[in-house]
N, C-alpha and C. Protein backbone atom coordinates (compact mmCIF):
# COMPACT_ATOMS: atom_id res chain seq x y z
N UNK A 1 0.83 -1.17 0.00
CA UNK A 1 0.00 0.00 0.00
C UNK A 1 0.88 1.24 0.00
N UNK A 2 0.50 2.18 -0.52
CA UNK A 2 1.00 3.66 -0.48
C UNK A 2 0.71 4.29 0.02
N UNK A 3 1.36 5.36 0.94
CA UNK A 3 1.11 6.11 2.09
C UNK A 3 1.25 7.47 1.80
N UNK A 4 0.74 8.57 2.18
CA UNK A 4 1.15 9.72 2.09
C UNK A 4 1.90 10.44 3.71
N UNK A 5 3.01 10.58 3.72
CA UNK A 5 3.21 10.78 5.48
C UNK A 5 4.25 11.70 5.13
N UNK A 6 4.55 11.94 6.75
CA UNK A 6 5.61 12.88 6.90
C UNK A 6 7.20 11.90 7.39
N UNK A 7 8.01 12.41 6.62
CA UNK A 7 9.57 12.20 7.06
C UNK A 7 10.22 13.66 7.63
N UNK A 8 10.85 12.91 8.69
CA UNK A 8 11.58 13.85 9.60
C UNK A 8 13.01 13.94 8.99
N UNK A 9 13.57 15.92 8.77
CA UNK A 9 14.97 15.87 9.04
C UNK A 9 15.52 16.83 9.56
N UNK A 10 15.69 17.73 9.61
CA UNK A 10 16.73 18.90 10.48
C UNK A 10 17.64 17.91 11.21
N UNK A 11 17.73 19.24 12.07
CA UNK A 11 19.03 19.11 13.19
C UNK A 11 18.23 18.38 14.72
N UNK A 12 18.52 18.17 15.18
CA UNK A 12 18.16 17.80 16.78
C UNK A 12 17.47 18.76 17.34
N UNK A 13 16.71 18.91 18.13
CA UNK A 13 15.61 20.22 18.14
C UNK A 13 15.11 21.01 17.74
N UNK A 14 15.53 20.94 16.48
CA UNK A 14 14.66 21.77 15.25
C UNK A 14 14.13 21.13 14.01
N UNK A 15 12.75 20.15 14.04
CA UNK A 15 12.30 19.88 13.45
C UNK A 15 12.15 20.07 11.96
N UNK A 16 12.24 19.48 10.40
CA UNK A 16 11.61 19.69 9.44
C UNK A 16 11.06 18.56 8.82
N UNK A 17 10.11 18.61 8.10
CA UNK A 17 9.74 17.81 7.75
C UNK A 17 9.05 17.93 6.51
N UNK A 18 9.40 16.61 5.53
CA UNK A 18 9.23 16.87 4.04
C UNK A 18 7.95 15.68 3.89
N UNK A 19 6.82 16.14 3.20
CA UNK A 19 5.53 15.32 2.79
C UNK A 19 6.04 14.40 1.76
N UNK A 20 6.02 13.44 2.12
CA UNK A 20 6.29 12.48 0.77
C UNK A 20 5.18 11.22 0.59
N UNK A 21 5.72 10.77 -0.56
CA UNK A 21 4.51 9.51 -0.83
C UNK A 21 5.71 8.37 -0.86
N UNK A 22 5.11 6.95 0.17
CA UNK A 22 6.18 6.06 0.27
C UNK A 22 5.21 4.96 0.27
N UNK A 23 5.86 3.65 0.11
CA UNK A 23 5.13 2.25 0.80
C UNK A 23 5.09 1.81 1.86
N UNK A 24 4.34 1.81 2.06
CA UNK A 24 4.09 1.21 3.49
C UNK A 24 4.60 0.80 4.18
N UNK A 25 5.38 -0.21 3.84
CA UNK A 25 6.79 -0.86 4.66
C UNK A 25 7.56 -0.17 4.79
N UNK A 26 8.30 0.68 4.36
CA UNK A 26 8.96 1.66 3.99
C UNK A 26 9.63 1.96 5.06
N UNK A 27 10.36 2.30 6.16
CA UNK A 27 10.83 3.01 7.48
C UNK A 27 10.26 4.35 7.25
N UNK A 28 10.14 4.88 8.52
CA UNK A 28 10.40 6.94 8.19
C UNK A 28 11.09 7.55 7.46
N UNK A 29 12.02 7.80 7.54
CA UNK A 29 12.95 8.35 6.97
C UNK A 29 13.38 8.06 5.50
N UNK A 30 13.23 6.40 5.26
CA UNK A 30 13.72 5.53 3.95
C UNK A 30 13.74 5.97 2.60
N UNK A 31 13.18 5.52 2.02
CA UNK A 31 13.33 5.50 0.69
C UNK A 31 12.15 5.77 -0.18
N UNK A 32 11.34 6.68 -0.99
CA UNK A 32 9.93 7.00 -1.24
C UNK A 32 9.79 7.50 -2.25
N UNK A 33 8.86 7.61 -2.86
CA UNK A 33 8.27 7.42 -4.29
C UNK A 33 8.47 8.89 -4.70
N UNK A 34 8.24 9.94 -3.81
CA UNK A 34 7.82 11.07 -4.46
C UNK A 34 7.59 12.08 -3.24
N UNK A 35 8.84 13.01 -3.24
CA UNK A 35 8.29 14.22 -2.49
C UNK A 35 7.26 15.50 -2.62
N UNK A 36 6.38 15.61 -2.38
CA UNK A 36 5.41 16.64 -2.65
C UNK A 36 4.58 17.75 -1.63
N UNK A 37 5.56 18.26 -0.61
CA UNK A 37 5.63 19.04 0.21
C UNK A 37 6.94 19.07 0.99
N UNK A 38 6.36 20.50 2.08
CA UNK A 38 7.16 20.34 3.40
C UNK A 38 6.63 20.95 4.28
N UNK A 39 6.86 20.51 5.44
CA UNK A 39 6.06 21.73 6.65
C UNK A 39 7.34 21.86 7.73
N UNK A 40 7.17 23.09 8.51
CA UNK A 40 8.38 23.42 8.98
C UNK A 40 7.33 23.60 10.24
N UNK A 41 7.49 23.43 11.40
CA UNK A 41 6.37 23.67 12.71
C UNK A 41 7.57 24.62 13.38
N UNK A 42 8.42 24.96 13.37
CA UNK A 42 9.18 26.03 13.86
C UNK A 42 9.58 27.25 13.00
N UNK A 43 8.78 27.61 12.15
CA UNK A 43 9.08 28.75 10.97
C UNK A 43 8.64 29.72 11.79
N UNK A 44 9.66 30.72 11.47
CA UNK A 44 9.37 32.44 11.82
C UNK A 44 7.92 32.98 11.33
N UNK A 45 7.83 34.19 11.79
CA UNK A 45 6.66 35.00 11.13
C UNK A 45 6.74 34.91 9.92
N UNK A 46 7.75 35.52 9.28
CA UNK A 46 7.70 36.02 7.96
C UNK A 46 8.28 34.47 6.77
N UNK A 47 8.49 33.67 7.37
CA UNK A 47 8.86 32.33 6.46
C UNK A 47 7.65 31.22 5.93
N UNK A 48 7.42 30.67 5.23
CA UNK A 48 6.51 29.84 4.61
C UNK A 48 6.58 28.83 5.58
N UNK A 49 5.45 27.96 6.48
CA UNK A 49 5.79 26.84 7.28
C UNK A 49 5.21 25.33 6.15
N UNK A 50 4.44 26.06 5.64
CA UNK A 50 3.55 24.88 5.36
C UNK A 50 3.76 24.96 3.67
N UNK A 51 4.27 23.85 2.51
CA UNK A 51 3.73 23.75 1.05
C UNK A 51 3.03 22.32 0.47
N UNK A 52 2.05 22.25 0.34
CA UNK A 52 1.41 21.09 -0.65
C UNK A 52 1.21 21.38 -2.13
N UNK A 53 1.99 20.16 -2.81
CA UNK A 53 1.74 20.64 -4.53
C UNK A 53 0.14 20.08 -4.23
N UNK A 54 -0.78 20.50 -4.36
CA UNK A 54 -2.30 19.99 -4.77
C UNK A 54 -1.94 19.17 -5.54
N UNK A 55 -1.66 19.08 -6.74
CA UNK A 55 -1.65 18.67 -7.62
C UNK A 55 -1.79 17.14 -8.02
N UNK A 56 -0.72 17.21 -7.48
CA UNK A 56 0.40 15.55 -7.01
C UNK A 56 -0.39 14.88 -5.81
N UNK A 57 -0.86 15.76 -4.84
CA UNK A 57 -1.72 15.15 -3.82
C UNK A 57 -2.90 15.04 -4.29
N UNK A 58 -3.64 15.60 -5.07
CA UNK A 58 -5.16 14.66 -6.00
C UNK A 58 -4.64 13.58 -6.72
N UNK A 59 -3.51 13.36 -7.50
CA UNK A 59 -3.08 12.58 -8.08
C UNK A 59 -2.95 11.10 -7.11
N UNK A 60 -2.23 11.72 -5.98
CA UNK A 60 -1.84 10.01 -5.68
C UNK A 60 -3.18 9.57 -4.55
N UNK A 61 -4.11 10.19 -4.55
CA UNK A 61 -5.21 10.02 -3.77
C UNK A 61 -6.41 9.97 -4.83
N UNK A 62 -5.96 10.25 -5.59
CA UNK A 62 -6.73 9.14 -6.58
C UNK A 62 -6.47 8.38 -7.55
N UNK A 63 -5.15 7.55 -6.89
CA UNK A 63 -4.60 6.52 -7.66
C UNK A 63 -4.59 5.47 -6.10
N UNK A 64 -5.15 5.57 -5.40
CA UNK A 64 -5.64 4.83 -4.40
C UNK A 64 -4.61 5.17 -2.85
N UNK A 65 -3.63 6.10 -3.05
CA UNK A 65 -2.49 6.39 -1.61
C UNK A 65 -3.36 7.05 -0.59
N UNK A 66 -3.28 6.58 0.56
CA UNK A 66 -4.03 6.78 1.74
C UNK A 66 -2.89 7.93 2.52
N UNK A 67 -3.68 8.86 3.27
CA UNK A 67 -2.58 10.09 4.00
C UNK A 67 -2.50 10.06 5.33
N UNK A 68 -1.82 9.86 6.16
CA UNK A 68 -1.75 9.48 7.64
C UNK A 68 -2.34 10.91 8.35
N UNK A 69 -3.17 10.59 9.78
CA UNK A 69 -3.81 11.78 10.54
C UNK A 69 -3.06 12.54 10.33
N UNK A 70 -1.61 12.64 10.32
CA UNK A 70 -0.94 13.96 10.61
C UNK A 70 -1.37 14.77 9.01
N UNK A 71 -1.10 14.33 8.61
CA UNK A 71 -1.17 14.85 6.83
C UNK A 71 -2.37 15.30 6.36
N UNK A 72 -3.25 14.76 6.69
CA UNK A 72 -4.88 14.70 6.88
C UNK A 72 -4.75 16.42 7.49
N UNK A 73 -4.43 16.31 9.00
CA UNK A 73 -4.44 17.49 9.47
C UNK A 73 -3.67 18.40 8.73
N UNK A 74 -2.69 18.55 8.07
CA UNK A 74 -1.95 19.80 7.67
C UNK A 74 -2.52 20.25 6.14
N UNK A 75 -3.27 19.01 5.63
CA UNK A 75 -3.98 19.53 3.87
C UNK A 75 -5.12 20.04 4.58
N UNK A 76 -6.11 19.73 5.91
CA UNK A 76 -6.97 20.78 6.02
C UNK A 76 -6.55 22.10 6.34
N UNK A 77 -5.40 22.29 7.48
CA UNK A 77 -4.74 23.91 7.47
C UNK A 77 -4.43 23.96 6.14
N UNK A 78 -3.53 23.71 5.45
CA UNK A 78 -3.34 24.67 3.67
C UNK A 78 -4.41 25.20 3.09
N UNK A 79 -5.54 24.06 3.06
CA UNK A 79 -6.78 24.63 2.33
C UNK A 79 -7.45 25.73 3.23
N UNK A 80 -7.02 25.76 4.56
CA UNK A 80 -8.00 26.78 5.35
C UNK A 80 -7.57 28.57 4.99
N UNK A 81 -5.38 27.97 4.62
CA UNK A 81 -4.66 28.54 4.62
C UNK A 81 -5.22 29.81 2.90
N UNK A 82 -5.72 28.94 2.41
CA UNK A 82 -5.62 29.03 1.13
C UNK A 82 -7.08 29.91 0.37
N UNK A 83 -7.59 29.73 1.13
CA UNK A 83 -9.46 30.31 1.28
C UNK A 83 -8.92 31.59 1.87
């Protein structure tokens, strides 16, 4: 199965994290089909925290890839973001 989730990278207490599409088995971090965001939960005022290509995310969600709660939660902030 195909997943839509978040992989973790920065530094040690400073979180980033890049939206990607992976398999299921896959580890966190591993190896994945296709990056198509990032969200930063420690971004300044004036810096972008949050990007989803739409695009790519209708695409692999309707080619059957399922998006984990966290992801779920951050495409409803973009779209709230985005209205």
């Amino acid at each position: 199965m195909v997943v839509i989730r978040l992989s973790r990278g920065g530094a040690k207490a400073r979180p980033f994290f890049n939206i990607v599409v992976a398999d299921k088995r896959v580890r966190r971090d591993g190896r994945f089909i296709e990056r198509i965001g990032f969200y930063n939960p420690i971004a300044s005022v004036g810096e972008e925290s949050l990007r989803i290509a739409q695009d790519r995310l209708s695409y692999w969600v309707g080619v059957g890839a399922q998006t984990s709660p966290t992801v779920d939660r951050l495409i409803k902030q973009a779209g709230k973001a985005a209205a």
